[in-house]
C-alpha atoms as a PDB file:
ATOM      1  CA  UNK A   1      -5.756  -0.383  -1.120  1.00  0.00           C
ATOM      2  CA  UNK A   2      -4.935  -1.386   2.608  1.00  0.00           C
ATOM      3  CA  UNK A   3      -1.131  -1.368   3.036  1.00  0.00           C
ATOM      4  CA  UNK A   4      -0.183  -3.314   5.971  1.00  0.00           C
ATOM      5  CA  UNK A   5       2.790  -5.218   7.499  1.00  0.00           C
ATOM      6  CA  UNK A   6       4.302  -8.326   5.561  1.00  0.00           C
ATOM      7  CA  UNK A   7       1.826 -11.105   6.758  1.00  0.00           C
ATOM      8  CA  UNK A   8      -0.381  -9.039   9.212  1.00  0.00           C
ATOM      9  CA  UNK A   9      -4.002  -8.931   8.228  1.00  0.00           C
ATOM     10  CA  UNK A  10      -5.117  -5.329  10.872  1.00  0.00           C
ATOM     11  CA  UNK A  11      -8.283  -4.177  11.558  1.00  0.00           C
ATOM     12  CA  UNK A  12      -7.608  -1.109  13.064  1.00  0.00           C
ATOM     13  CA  UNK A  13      -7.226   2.027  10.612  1.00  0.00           C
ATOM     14  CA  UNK A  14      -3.705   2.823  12.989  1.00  0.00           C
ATOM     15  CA  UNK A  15      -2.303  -0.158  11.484  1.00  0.00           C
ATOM     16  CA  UNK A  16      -2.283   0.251   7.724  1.00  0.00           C
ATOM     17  CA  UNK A  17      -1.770   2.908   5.445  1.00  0.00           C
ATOM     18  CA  UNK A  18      -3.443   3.329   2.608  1.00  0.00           C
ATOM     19  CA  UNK A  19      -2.091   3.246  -0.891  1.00  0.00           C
ATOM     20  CA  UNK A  20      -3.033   5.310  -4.290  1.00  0.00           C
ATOM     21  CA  UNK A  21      -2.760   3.900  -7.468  1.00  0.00           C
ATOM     22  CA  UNK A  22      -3.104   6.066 -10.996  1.00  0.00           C
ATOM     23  CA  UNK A  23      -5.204   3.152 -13.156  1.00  0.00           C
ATOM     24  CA  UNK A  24      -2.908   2.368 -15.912  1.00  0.00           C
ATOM     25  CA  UNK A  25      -0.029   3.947 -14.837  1.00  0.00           C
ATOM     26  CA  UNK A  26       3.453   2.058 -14.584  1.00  0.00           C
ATOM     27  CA  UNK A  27       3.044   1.595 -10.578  1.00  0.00           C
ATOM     28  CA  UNK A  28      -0.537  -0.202 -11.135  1.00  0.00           C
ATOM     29  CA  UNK A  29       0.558  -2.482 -13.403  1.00  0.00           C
ATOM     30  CA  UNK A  30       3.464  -3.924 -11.322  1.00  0.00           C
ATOM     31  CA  UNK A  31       1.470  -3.757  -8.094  1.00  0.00           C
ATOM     32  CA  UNK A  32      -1.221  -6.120 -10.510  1.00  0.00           C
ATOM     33  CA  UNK A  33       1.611  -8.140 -11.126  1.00  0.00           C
ATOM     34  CA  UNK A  34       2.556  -8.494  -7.853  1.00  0.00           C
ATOM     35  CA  UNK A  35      -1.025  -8.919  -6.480  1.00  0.00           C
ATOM     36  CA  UNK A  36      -1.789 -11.293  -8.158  1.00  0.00           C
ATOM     37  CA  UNK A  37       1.158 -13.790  -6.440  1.00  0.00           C
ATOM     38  CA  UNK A  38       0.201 -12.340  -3.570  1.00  0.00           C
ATOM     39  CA  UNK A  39       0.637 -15.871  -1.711  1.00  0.00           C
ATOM     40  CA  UNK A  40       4.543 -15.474  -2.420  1.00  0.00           C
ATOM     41  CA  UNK A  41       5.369 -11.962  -1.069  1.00  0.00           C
ATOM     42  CA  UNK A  42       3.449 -12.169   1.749  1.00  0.00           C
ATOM     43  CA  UNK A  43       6.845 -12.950   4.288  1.00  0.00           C
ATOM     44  CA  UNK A  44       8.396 -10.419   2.119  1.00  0.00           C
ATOM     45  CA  UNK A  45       6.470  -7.939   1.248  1.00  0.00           C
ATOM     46  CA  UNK A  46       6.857  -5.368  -1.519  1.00  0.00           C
ATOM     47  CA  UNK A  47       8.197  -2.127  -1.677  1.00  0.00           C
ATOM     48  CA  UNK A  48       6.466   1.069  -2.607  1.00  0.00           C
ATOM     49  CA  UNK A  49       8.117   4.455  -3.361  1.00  0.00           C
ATOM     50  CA  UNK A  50       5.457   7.574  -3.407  1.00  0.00           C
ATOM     51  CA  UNK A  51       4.671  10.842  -2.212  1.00  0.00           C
ATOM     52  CA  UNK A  52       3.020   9.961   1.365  1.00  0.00           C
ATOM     53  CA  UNK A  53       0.309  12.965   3.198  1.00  0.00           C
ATOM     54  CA  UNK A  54      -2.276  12.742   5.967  1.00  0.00           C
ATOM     55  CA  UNK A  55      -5.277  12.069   4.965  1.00  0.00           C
ATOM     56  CA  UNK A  56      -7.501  11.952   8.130  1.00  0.00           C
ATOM     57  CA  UNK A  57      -9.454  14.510   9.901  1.00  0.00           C
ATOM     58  CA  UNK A  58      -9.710  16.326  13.514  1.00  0.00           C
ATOM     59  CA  UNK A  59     -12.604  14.260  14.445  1.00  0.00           C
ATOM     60  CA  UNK A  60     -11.128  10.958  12.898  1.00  0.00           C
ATOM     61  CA  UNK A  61      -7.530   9.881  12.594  1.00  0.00           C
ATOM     62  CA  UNK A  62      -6.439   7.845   9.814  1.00  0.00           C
ATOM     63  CA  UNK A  63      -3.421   6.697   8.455  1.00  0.00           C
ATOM     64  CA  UNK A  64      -1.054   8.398   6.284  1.00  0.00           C
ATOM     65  CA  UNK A  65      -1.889   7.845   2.690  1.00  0.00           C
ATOM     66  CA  UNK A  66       0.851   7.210  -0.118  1.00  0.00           C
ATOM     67  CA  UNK A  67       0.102   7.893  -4.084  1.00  0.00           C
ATOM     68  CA  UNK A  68       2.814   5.595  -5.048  1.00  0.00           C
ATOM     69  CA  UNK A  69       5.027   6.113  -8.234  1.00  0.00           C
ATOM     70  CA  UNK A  70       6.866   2.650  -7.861  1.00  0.00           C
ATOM     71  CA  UNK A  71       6.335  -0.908  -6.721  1.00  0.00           C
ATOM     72  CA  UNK A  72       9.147  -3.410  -6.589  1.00  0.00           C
ATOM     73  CA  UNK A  73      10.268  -6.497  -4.715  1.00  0.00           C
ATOM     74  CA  UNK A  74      13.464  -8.394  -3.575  1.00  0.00           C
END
């Protein structure tokens, strides 16, 4: 997935990160639970906990990538 700001909607690759989900795994289920009231965290946000690397190139920079372990919100 594109990670972005709370409410932001970016287009450049400099303005997101992207996130890593294990299918079935404890982290995918909440962020599916989340997701899917999207409309309500959206000033908020949600809160992921991972192990974050760089996953671009030295002909193409993109963002930092996260394979997240946890998702919560407030």
């Amino acid at each position: 997935y594109k990670f972005a700001k709370p409410g932001e909607k970016p287009d450049a690759t400099r303005d997101y990160v992207f996130i890593y989900l294990l299918k079935g795994s404890e982290a995918a289920k909440a962020w599916d639970k989340f997701y899917k009231k999207k409309e309500k965290y959206l000033e908020k946000g949600v809160t992921v906990k991972g192990c974050a690397s760089y996953v671009g190139s030295d002909n193409y920079p993109y963002p930092v990538g996260i394979v997240v372990d946890e998702v919560t919100a407030e």
